[in-house]
Protein backbone atom coordinates (compact mmCIF):
# COMPACT_ATOMS: atom_id res chain seq x y z
CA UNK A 1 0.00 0.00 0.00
CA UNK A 2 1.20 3.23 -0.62
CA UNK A 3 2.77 5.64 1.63
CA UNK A 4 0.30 7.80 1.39
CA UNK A 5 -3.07 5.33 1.28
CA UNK A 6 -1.14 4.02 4.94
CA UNK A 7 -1.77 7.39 6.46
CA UNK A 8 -5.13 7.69 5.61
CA UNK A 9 -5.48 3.86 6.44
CA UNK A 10 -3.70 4.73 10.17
CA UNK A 11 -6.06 7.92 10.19
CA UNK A 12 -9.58 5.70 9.43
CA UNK A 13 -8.59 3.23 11.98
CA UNK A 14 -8.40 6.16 14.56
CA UNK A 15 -11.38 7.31 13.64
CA UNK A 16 -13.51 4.30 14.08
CA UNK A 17 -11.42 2.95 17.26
CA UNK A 18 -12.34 6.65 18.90
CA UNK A 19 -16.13 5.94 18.25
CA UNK A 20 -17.74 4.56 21.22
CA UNK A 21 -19.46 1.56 19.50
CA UNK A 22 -16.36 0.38 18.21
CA UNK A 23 -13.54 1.26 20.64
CA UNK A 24 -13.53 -2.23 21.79
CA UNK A 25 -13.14 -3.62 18.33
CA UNK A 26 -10.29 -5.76 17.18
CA UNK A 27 -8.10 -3.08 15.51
CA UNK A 28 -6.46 -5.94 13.37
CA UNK A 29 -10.09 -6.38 11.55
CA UNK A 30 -10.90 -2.53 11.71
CA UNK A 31 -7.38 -2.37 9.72
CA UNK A 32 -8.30 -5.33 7.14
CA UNK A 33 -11.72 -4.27 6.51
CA UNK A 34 -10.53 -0.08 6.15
CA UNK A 35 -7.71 -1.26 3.69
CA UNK A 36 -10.49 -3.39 1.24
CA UNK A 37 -12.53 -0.13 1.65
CA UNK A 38 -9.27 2.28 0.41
CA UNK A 39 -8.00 -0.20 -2.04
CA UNK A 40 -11.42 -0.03 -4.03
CA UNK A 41 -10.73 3.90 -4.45
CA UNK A 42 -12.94 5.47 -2.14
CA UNK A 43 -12.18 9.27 -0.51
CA UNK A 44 -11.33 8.68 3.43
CA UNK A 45 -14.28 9.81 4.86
CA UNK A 46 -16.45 7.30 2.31
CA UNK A 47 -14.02 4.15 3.56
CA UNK A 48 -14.65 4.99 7.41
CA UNK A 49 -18.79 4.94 6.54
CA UNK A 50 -18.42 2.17 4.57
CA UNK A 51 -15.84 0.57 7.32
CA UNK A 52 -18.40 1.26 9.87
CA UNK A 53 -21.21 0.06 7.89
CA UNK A 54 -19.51 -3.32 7.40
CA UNK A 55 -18.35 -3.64 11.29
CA UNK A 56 -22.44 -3.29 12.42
CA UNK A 57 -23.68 -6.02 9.27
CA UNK A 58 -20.99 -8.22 11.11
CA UNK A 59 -20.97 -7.57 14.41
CA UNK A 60 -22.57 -3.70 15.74
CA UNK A 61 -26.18 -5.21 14.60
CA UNK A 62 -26.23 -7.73 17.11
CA UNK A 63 -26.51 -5.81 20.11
CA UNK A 64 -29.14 -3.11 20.48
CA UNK A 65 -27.82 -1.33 23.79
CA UNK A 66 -24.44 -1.08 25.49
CA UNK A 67 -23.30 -3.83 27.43
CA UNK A 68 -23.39 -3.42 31.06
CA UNK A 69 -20.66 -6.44 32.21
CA UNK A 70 -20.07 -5.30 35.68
CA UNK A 71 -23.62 -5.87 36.41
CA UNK A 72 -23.65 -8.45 34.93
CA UNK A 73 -20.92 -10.21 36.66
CA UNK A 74 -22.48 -9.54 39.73
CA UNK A 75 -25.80 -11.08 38.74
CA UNK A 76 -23.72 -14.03 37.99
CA UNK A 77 -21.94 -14.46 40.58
CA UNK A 78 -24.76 -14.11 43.07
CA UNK A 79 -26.20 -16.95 41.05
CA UNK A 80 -23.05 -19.25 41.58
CA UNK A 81 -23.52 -18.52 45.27
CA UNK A 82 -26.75 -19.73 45.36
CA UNK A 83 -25.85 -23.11 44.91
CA UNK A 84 -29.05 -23.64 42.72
CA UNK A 85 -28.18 -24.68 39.16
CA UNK A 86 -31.61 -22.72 37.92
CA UNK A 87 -30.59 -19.53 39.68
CA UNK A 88 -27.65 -19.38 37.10
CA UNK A 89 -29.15 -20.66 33.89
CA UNK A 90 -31.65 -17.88 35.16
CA UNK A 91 -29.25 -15.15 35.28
CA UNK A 92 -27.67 -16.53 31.77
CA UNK A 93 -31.07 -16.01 30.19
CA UNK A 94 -30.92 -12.64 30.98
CA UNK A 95 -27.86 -12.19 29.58
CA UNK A 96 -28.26 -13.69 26.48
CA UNK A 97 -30.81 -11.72 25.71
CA UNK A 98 -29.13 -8.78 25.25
CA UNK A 99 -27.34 -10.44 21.97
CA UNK A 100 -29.72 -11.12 18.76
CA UNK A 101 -27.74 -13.82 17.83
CA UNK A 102 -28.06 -15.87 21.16
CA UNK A 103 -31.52 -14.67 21.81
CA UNK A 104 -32.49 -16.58 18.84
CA UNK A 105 -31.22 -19.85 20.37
CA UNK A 106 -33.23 -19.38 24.10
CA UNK A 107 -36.23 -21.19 22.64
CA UNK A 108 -34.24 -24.00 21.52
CA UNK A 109 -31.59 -24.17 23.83
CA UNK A 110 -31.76 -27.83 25.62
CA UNK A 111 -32.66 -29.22 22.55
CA UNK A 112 -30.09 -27.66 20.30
CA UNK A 113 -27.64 -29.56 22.47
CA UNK A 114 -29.28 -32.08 23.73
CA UNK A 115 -29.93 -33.69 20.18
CA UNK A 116 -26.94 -32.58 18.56
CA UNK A 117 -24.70 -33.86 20.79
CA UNK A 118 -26.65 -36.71 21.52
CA UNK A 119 -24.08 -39.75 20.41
CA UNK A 120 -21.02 -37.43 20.70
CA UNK A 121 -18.79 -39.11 23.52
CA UNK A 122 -16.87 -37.24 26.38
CA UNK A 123 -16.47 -33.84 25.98
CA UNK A 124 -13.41 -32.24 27.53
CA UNK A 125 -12.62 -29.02 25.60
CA UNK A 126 -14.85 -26.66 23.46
CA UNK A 127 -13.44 -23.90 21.26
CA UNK A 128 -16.04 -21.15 20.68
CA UNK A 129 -15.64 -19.12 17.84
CA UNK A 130 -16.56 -15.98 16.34
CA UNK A 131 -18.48 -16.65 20.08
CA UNK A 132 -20.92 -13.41 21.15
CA UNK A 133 -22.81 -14.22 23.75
CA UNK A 134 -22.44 -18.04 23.60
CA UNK A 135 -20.33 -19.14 25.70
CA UNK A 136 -23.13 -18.12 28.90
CA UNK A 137 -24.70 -20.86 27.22
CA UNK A 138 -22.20 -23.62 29.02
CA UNK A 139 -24.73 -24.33 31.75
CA UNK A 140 -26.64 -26.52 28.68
CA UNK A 141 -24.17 -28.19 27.44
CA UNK A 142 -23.75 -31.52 28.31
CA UNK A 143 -19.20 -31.18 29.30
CA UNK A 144 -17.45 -33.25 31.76
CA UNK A 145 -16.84 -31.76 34.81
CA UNK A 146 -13.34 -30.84 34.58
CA UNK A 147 -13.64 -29.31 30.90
CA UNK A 148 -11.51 -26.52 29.27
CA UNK A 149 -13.52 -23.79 27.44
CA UNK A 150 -12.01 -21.42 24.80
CA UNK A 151 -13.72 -18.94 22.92
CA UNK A 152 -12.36 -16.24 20.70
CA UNK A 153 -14.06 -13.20 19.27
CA UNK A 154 -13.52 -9.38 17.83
CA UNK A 155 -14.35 -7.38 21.11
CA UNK A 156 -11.80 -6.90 23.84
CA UNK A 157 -14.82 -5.80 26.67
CA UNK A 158 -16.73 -9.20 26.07
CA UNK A 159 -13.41 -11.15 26.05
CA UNK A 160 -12.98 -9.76 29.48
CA UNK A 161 -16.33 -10.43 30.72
CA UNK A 162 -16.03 -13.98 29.20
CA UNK A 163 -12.70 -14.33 31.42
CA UNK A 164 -14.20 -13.46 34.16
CA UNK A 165 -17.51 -15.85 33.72
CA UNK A 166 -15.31 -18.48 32.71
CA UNK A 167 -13.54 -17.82 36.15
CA UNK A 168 -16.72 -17.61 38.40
CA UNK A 169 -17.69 -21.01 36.81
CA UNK A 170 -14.70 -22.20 38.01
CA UNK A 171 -13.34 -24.04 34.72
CA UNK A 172 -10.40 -23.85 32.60
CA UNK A 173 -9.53 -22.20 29.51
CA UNK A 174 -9.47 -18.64 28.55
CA UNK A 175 -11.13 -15.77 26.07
CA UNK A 176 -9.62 -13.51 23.71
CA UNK A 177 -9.90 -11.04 20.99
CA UNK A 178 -8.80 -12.63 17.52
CA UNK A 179 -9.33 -12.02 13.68
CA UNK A 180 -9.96 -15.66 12.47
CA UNK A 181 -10.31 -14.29 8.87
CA UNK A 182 -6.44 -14.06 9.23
CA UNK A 183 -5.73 -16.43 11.54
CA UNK A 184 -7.47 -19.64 12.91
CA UNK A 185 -7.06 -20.40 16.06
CA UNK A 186 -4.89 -23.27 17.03
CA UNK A 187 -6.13 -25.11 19.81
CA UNK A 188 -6.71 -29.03 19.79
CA UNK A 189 -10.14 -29.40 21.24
CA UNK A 190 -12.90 -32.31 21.33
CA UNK A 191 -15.93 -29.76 20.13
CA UNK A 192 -15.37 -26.88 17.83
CA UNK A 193 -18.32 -24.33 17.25
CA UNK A 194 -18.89 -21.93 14.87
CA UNK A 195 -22.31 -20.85 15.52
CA UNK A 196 -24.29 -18.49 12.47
CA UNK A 197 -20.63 -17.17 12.07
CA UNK A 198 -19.87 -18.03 8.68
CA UNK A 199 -22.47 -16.08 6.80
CA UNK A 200 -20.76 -12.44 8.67
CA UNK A 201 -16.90 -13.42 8.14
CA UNK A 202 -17.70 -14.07 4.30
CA UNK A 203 -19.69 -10.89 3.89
CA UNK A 204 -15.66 -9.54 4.56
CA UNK A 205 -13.89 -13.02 3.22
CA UNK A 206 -16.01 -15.16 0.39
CA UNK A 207 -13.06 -18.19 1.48
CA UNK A 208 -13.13 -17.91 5.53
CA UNK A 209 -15.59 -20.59 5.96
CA UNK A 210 -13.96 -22.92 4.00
CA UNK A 211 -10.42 -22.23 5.48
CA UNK A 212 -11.93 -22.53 8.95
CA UNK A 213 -13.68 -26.16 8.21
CA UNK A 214 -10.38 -27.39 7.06
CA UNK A 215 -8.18 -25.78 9.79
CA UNK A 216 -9.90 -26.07 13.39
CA UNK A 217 -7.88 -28.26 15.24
CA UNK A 218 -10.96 -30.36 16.27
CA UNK A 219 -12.53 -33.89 15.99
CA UNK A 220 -15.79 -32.75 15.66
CA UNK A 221 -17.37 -29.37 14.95
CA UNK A 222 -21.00 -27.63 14.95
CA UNK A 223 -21.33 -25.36 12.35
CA UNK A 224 -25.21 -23.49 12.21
CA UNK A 225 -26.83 -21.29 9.87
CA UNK A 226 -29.77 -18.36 10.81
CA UNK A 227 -33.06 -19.63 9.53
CA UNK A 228 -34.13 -15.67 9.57
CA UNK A 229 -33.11 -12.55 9.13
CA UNK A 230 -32.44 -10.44 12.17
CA UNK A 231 -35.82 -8.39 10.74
CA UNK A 232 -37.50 -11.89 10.93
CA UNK A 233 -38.05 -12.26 7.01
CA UNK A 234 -36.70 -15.65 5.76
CA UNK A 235 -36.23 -15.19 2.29
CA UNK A 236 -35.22 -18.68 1.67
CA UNK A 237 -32.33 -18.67 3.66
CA UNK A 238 -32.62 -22.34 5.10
CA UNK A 239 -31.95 -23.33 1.58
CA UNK A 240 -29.50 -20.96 0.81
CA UNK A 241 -27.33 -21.76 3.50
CA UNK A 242 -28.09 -25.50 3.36
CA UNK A 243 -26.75 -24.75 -0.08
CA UNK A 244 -23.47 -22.92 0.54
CA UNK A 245 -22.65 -25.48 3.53
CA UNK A 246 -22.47 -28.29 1.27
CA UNK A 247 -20.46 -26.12 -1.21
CA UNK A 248 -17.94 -26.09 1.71
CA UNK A 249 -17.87 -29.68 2.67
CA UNK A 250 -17.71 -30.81 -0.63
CA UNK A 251 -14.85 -33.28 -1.68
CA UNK A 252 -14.17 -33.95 2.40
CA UNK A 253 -14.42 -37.52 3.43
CA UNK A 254 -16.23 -36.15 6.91
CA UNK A 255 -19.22 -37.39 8.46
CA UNK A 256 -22.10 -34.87 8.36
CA UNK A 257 -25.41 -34.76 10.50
CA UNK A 258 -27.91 -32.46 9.69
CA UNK A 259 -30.27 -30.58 12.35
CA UNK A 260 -33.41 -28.20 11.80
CA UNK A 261 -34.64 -26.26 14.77
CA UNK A 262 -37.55 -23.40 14.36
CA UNK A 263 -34.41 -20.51 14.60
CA UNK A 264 -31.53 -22.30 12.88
CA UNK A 265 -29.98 -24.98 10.76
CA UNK A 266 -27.35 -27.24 11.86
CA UNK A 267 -24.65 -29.31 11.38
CA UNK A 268 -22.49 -31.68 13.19
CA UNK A 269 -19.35 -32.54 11.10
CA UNK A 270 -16.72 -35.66 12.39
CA UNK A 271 -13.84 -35.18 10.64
């Protein structure tokens, strides 16, 4: 890139990082995503809109209000405290509303486990990526006790509240902020998920998804689909993305088990 594009690449990634609905972004992807924008010729100011416009389709859309994780925390942890295992899938629910994404998955929660993961033996370690909100969702999933939990996504804030949940719960494993459209992350893990992720990374990256099948260090892997829009149209997307998945499985020799629910498609894949 040229000298001069660099400045005004340095200068949009100020600009965005300064905003207070993105200041906890992953500058790494507010850097990738400003560079496509300059490299396609637009004036500065019409790369940070368009920057900006492509940070809330992927990520800004999903929650409506600001996150308030120090409350949060301490709804959880009074919840631990309790001793009652309701008390904290409670205080999850409440939680997991505040994300579109995960919000779509209360009404189906037990199940979307439950029957998924049905015939899958011992579960030890999960990696969780591209995660949001899921990871509050542990409480459902059926883990040994002693189980690691990592989960990855683009805001530093939620990485730290995830650290600190993942604390409270008392388990192992970690969260942090990564870019997986440059760099998958390495982990070895029984259960990989990548949960309605796919269809945002390739609105930046049409190859992501595929790079991310073949490289997740993982035996087995959910990968799920949005069956509507965040407006609630469905505009044939169960097809669609039906479609595309197989497009990205093609040619493997994996095992794949398909899974409808009323807010998403799924799919278990043994490699």
């Amino acid at each position: 890139m040229p000298e001069r594009n660099q400045a005004q690449l340095s200068q949009l990634v100020e600009i965005i990082l300064a905003s207070q609905k993105y200041r906890h972004i992953s500058a790494d992807l507010v850097k990738r995503i400003g560079a496509a924008e300059l490299e396609k010729g637009r004036k500065p100011k019409e790369a940070v809109k368009a920057a900006k416009k492509k940070l809330h389709q992927i990520a800004g859309a999903y929650l409506a209000e600001k996150p308030v994780y120090p409350a949060w925390l301490q709804t959880l942890k009074a919840s631990i405290q309790s001793e009652n295992p309701q008390d904290l899938k409670n205080a999850c629910r409440e939680i997991l509303q505040q994300h579109a994404s995960t919000r779509e998955r209360l009404p189906i929660l037990h199940d979307f486990y439950t029957n998924i993961l049905d015939e899958v033996g011992p579960i030890h370690s999960v990696l969780d990526i591209a995660c949001g909100f899921n990871p509050l969702t542990i409480p459902w999933m059926p883990l040994q006790n002693e189980f690691t939990y990592y989960a990855c996504d683009i805001y530093d804030d939620l990485a730290g509240f995830l650290n600190s949940f993942i604390k409270l719960y008392q388990a192992k494993g970690e969260a942090w902020v990564c870019d997986v459209i440059y760099q998958a992350p390495k982990q070895e893990v029984d259960l990989a998920l990548l949960l309605k992720a796919i269809p945002c990374l390739e609105q930046i990256d049409k190859s992501v998804g595929e790079r991310l099948l073949d490289s997740v260090n993982a035996r087995r892997l959910i990968v799920s689909f949005p069956i509507h829009s965040l407006g609630g149209k469905q505009k044939g997307m169960p097809k669609n993305y039906e479609a595309r998945f197989y497009s990205l499985v093609e040619g493997k020799s994996w095992q794949i088990k398909r899974f409808e629910f009323d807010t998403e498609l799924a799919f278990l894949i043994t490699k």
